[in-house]
PDB file of N, CA and C in Angstrom:
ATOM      1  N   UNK A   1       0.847  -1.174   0.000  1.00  0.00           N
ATOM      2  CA  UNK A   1       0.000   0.000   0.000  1.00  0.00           C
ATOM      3  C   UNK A   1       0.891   1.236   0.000  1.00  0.00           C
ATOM      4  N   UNK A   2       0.700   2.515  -1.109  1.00  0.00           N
ATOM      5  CA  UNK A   2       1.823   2.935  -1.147  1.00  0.00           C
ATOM      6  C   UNK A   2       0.721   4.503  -0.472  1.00  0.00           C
ATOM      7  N   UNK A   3       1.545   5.179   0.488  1.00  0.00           N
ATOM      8  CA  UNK A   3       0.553   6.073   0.849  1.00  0.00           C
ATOM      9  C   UNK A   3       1.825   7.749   0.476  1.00  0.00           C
ATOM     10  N   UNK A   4       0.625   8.807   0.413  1.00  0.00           N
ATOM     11  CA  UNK A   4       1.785  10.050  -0.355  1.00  0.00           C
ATOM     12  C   UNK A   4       2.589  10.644   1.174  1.00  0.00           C
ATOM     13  N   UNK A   5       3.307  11.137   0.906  1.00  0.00           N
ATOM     14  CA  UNK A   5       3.960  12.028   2.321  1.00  0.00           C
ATOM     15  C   UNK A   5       3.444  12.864   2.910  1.00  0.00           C
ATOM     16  N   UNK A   6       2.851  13.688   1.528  1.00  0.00           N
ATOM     17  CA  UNK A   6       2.183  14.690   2.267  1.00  0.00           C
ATOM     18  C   UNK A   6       0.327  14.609   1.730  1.00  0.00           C
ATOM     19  N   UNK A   7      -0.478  15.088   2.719  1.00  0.00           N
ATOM     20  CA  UNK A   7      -2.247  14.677   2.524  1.00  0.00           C
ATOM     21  C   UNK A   7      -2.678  15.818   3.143  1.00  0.00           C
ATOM     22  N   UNK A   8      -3.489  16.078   2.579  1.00  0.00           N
ATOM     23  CA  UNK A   8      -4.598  17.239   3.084  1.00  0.00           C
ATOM     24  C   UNK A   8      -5.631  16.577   3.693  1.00  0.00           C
ATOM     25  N   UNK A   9      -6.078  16.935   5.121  1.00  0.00           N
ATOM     26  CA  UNK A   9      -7.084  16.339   5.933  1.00  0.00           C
ATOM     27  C   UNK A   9      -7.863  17.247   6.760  1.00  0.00           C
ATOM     28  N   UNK A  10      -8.586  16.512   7.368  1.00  0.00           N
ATOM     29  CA  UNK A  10      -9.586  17.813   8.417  1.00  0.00           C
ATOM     30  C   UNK A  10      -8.319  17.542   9.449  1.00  0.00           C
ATOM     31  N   UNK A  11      -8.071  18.506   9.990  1.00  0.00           N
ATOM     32  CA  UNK A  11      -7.222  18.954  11.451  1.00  0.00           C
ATOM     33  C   UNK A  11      -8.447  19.319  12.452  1.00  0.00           C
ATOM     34  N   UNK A  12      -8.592  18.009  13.687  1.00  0.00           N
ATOM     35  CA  UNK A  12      -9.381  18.540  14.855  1.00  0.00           C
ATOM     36  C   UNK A  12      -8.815  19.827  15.449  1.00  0.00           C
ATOM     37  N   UNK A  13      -7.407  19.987  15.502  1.00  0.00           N
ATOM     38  CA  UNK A  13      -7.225  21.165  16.334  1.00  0.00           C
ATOM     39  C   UNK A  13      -7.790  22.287  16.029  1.00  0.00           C
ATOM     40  N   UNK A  14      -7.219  22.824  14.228  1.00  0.00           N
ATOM     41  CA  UNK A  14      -7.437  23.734  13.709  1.00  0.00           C
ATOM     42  C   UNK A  14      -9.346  23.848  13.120  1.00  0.00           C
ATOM     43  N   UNK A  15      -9.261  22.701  13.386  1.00  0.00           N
ATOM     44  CA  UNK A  15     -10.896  22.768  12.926  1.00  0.00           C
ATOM     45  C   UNK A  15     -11.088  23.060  11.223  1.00  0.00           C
ATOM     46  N   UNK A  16     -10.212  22.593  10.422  1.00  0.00           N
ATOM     47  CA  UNK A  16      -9.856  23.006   9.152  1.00  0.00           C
ATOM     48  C   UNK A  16      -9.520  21.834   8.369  1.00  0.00           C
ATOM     49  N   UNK A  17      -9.376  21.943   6.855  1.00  0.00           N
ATOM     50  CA  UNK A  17      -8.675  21.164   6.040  1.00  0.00           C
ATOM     51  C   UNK A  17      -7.603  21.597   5.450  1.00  0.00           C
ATOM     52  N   UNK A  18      -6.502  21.472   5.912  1.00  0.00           N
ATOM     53  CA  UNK A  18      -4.745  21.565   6.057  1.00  0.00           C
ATOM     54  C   UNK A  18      -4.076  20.727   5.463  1.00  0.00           C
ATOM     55  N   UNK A  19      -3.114  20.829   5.043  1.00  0.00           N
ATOM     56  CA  UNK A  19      -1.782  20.287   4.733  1.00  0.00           C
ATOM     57  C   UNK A  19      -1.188  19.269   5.524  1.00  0.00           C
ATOM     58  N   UNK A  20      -1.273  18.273   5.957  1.00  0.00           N
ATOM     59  CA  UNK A  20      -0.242  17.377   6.595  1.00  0.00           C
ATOM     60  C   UNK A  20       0.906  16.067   6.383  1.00  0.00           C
ATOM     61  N   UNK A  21       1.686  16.225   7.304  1.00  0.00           N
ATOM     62  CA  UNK A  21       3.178  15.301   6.682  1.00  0.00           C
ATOM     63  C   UNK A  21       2.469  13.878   7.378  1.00  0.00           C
ATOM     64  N   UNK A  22       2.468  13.132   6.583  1.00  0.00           N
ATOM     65  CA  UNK A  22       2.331  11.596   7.038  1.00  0.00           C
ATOM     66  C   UNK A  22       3.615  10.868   7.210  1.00  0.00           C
ATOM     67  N   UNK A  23       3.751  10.015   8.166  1.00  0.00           N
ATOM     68  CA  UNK A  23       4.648   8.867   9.106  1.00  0.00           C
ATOM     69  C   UNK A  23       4.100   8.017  10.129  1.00  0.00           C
ATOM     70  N   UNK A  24       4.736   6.961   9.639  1.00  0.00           N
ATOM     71  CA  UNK A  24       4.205   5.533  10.297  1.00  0.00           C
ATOM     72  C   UNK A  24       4.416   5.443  11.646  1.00  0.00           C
ATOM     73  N   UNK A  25       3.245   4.831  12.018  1.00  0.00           N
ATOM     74  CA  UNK A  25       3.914   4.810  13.949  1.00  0.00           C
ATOM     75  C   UNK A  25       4.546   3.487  13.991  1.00  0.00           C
ATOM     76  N   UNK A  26       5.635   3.282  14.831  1.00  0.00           N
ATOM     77  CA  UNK A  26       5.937   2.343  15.078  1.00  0.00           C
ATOM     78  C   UNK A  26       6.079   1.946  16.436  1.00  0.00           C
ATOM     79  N   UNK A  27       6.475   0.671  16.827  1.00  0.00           N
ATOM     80  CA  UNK A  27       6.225   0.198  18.198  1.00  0.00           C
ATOM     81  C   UNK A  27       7.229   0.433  18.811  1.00  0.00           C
ATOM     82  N   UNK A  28       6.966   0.771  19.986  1.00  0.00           N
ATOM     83  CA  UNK A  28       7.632   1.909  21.225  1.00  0.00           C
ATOM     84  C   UNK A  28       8.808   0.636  21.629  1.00  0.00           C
ATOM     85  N   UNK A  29       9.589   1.254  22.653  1.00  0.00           N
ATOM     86  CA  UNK A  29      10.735   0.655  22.966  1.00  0.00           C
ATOM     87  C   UNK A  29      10.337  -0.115  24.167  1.00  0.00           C
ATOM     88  N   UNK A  30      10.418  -1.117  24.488  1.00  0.00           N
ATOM     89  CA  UNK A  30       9.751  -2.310  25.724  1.00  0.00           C
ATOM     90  C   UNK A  30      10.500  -1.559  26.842  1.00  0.00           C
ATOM     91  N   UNK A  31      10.189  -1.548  27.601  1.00  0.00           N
ATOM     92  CA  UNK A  31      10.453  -1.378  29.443  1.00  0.00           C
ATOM     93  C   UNK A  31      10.397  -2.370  30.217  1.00  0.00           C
ATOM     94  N   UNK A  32      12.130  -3.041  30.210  1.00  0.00           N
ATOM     95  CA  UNK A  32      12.269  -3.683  30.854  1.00  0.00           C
ATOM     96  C   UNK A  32      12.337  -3.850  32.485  1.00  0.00           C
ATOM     97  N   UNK A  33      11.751  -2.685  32.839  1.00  0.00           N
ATOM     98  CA  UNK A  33      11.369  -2.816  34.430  1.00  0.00           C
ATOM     99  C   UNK A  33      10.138  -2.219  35.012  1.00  0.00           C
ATOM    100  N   UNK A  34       9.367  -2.037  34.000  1.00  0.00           N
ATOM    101  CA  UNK A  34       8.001  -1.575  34.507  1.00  0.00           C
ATOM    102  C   UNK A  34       6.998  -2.336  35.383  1.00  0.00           C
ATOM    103  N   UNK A  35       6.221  -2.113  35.913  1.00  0.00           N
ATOM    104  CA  UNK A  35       6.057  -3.161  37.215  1.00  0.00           C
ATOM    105  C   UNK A  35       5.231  -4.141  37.006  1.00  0.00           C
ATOM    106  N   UNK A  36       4.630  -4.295  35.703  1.00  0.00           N
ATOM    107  CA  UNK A  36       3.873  -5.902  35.641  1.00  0.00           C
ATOM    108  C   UNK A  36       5.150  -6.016  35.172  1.00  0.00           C
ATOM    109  N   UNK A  37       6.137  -6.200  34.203  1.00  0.00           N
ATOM    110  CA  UNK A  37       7.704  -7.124  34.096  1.00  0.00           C
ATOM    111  C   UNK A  37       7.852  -7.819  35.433  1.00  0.00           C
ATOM    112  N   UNK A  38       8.043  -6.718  36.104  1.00  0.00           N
ATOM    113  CA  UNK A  38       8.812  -7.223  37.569  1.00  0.00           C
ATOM    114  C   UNK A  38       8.050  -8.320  38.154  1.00  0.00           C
ATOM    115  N   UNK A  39       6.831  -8.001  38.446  1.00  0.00           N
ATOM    116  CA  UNK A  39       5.783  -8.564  38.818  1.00  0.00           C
ATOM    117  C   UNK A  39       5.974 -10.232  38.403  1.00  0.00           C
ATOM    118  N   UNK A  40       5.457  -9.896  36.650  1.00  0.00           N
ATOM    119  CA  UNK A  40       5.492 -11.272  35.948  1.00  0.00           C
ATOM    120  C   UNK A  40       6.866 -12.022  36.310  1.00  0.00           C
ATOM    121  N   UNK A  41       8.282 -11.660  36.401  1.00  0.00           N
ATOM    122  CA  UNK A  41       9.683 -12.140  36.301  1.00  0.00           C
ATOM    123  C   UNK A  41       9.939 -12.383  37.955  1.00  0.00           C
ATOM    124  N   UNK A  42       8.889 -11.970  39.246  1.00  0.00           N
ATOM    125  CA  UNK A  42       8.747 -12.468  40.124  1.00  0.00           C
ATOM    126  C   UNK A  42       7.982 -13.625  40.473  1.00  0.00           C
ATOM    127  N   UNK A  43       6.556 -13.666  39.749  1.00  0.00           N
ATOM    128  CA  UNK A  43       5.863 -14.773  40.173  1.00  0.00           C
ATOM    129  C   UNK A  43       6.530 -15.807  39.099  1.00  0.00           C
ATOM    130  N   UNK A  44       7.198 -16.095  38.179  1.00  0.00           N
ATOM    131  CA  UNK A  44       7.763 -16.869  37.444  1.00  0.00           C
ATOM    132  C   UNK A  44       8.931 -17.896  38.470  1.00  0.00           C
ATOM    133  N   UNK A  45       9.467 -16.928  39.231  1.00  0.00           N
ATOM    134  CA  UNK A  45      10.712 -17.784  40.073  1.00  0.00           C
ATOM    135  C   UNK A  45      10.459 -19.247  40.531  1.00  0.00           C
ATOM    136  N   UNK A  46      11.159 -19.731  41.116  1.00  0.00           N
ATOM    137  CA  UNK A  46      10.591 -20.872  41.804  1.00  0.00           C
ATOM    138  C   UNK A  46      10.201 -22.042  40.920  1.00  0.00           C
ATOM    139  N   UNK A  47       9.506 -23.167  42.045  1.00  0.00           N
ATOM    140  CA  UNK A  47       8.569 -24.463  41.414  1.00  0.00           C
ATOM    141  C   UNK A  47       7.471 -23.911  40.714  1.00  0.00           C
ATOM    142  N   UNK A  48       6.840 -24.649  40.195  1.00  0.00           N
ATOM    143  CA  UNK A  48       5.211 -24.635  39.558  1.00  0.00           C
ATOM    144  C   UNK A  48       4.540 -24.275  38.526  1.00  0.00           C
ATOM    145  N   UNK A  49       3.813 -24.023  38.310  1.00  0.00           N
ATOM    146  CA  UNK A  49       3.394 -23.641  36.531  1.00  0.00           C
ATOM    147  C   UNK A  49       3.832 -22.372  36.121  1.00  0.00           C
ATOM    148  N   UNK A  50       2.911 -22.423  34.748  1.00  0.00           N
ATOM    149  CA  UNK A  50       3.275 -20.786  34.227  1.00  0.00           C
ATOM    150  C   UNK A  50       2.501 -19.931  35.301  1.00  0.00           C
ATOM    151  N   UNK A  51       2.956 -18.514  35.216  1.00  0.00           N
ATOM    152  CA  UNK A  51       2.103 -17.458  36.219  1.00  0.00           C
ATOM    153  C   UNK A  51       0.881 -16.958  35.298  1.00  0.00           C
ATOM    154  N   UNK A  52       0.993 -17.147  34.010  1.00  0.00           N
ATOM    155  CA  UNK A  52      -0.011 -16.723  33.251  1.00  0.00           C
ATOM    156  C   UNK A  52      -0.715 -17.647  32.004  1.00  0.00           C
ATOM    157  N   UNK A  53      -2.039 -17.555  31.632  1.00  0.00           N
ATOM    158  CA  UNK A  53      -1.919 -18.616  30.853  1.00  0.00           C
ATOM    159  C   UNK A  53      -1.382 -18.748  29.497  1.00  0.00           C
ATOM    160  N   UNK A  54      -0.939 -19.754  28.818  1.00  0.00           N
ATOM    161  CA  UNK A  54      -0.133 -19.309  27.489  1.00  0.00           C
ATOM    162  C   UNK A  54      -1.012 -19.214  26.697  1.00  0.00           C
ATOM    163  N   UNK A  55      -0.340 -18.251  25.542  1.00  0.00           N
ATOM    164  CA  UNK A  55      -0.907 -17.254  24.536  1.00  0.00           C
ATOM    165  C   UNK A  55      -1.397 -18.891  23.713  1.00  0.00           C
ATOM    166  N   UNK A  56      -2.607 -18.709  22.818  1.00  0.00           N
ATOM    167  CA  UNK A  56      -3.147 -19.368  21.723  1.00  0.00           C
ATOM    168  C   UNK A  56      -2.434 -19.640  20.277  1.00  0.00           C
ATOM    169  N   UNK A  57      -1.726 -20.172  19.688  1.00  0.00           N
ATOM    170  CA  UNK A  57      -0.812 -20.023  18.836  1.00  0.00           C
ATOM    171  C   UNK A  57      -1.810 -19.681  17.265  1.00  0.00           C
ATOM    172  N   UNK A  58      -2.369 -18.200  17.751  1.00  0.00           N
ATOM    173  CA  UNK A  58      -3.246 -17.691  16.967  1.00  0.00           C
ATOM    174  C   UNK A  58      -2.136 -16.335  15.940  1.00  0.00           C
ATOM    175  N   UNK A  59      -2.412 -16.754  14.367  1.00  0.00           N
ATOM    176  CA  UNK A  59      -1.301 -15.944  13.547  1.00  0.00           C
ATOM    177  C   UNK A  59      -2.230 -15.008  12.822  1.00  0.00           C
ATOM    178  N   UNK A  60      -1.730 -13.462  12.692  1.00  0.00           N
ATOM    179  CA  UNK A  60      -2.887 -12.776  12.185  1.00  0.00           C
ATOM    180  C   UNK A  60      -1.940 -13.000  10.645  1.00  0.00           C
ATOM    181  N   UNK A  61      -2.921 -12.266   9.449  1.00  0.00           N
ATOM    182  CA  UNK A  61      -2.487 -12.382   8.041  1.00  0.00           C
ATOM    183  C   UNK A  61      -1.407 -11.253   7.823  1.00  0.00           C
ATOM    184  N   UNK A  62      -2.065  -9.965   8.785  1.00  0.00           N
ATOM    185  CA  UNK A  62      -1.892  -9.144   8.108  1.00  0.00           C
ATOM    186  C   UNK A  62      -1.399  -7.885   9.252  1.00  0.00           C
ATOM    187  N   UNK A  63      -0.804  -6.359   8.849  1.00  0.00           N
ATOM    188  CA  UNK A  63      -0.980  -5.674  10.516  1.00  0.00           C
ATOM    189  C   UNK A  63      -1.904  -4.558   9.802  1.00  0.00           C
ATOM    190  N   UNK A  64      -2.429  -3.916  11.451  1.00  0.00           N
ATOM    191  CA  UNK A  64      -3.314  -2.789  11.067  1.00  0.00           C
ATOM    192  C   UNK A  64      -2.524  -1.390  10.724  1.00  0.00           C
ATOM    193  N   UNK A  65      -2.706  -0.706   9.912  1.00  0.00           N
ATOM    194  CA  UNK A  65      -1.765   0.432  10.053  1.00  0.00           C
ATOM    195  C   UNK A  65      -2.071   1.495  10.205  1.00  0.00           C
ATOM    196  N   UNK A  66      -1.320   1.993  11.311  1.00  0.00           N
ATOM    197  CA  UNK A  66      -1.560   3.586  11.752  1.00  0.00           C
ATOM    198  C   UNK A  66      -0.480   4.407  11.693  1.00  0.00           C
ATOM    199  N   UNK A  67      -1.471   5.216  10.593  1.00  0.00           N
ATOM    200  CA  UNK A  67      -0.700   6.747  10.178  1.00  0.00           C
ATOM    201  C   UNK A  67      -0.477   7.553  11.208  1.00  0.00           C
ATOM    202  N   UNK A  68       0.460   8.614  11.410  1.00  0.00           N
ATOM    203  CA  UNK A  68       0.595   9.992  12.454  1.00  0.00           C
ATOM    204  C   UNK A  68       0.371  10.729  11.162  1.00  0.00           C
ATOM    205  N   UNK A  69      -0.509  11.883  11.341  1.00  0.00           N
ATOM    206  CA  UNK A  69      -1.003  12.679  10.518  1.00  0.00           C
ATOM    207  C   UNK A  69       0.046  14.194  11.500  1.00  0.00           C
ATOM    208  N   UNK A  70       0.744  14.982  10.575  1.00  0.00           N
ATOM    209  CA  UNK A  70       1.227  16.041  11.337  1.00  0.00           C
ATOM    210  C   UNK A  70       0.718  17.373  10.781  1.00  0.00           C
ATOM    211  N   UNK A  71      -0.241  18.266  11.299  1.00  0.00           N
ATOM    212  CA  UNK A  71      -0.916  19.383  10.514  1.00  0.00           C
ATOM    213  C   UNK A  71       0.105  20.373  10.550  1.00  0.00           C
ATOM    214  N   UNK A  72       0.218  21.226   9.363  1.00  0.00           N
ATOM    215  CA  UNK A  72       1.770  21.930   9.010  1.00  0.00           C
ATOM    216  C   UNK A  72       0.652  23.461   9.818  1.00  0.00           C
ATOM    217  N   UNK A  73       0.130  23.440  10.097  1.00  0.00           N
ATOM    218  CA  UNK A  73      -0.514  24.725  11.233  1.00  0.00           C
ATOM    219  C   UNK A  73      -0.081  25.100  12.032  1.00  0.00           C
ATOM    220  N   UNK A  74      -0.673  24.374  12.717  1.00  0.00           N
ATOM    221  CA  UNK A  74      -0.565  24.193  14.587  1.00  0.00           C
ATOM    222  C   UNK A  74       0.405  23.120  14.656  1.00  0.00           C
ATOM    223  N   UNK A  75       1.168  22.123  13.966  1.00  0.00           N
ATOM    224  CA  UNK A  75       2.189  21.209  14.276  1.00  0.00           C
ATOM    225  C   UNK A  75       1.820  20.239  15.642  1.00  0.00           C
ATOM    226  N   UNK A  76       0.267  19.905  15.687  1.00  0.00           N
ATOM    227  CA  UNK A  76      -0.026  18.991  16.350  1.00  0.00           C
ATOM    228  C   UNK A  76      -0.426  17.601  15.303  1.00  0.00           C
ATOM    229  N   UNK A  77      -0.562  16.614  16.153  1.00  0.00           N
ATOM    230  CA  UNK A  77      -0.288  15.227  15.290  1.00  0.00           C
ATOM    231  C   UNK A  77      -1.744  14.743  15.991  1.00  0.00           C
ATOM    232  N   UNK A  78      -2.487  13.785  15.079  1.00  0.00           N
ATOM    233  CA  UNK A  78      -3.325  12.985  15.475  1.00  0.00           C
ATOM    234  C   UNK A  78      -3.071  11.900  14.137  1.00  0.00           C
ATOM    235  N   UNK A  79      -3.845  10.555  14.819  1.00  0.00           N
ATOM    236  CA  UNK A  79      -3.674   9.061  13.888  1.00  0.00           C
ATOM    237  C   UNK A  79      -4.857   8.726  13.276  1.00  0.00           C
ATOM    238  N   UNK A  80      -4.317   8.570  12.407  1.00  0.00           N
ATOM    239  CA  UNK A  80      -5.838   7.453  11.311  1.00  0.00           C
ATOM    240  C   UNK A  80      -5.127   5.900  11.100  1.00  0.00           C
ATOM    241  N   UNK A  81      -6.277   5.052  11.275  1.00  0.00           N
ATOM    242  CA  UNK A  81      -5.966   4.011  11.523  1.00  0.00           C
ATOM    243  C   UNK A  81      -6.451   3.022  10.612  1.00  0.00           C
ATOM    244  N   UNK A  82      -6.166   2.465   9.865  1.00  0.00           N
ATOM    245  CA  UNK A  82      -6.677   1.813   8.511  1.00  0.00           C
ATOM    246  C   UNK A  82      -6.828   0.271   8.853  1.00  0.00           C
ATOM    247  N   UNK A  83      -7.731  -0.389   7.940  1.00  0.00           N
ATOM    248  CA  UNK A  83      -8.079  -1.984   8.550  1.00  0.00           C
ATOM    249  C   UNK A  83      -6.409  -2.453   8.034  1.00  0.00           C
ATOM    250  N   UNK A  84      -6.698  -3.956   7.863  1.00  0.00           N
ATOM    251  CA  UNK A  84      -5.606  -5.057   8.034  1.00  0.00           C
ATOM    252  C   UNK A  84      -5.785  -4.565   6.356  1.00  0.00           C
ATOM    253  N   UNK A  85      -3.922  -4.746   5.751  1.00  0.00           N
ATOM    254  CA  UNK A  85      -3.744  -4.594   4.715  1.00  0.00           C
ATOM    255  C   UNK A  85      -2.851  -5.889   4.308  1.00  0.00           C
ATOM    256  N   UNK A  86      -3.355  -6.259   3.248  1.00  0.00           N
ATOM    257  CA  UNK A  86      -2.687  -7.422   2.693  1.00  0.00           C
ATOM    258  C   UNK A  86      -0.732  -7.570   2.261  1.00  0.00           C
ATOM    259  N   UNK A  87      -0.521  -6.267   1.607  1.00  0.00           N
ATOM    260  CA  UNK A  87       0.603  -5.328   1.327  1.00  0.00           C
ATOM    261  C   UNK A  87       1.401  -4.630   2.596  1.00  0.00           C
ATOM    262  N   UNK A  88       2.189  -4.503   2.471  1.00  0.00           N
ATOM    263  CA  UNK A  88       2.846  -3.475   2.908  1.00  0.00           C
ATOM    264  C   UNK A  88       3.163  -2.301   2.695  1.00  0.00           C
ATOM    265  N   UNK A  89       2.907  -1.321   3.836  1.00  0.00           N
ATOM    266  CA  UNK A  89       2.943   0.356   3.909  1.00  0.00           C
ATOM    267  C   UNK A  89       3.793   0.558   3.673  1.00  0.00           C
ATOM    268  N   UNK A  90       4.160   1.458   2.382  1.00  0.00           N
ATOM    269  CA  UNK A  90       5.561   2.648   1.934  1.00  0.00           C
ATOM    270  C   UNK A  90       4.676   3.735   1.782  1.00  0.00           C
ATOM    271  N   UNK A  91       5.727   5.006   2.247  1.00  0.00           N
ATOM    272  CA  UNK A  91       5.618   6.669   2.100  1.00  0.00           C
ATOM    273  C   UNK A  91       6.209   6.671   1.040  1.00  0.00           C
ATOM    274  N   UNK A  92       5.252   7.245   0.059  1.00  0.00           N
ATOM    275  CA  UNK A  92       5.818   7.846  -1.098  1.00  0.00           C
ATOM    276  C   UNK A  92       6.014   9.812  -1.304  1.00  0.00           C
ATOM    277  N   UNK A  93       6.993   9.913  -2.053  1.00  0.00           N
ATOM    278  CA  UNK A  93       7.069  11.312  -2.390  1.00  0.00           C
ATOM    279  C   UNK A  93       6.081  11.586  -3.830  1.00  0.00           C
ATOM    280  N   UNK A  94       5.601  12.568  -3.639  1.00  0.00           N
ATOM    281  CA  UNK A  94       4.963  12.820  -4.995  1.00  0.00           C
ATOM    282  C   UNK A  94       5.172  14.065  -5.324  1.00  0.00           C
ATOM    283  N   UNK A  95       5.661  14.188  -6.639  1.00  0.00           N
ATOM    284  CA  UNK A  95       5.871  15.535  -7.434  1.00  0.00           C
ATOM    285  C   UNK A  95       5.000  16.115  -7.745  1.00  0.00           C
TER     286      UNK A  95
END
């Protein structure tokens, strides 16, 4: 799915239809000590089962993709979020 860089959209802030730079969100950096970690990497110690039950070895096809929309205005950002795409998301430049 090839999406342009830049899109004109309604801006909630500005309450308008603006100019904005599109970029992909991507997934944040894990925190390895936040307190369910700790939590989970505590009740794990020891004898006895898992502390949680195991995940379903359920495979999706596809991912959902969410845009950051950046309004060249006010330079606030909000996301649009598109179903499951078969393809893969590229930013294209357009002349």
């Amino acid at each position: 799915m090839k999406v342009p860089e830049k899109v004109m959209a309604h801006c909630p802030f500005c309450n308008a239809h603006t100019e904005h730079v599109v970029t992909l969100n991507r997934k944040g950096e894990v925190r390895h000590n936040s307190e369910g970690t700790r939590k989970f990497r505590e009740i794990k110690k020891g004898y006895g089962g898992m502390a949680r039950t195991p995940k379903k070895p359920v495979f999706k096809t596809a991912k959902r993709v969410t845009l950051i929309l950046k309004c060249k205005v006010c330079s606030k950002k909000h996301q649009k979020v598109y179903d499951r795409t078969k393809k893969t998301t590229e930013i294209v430049k357009v002349d």
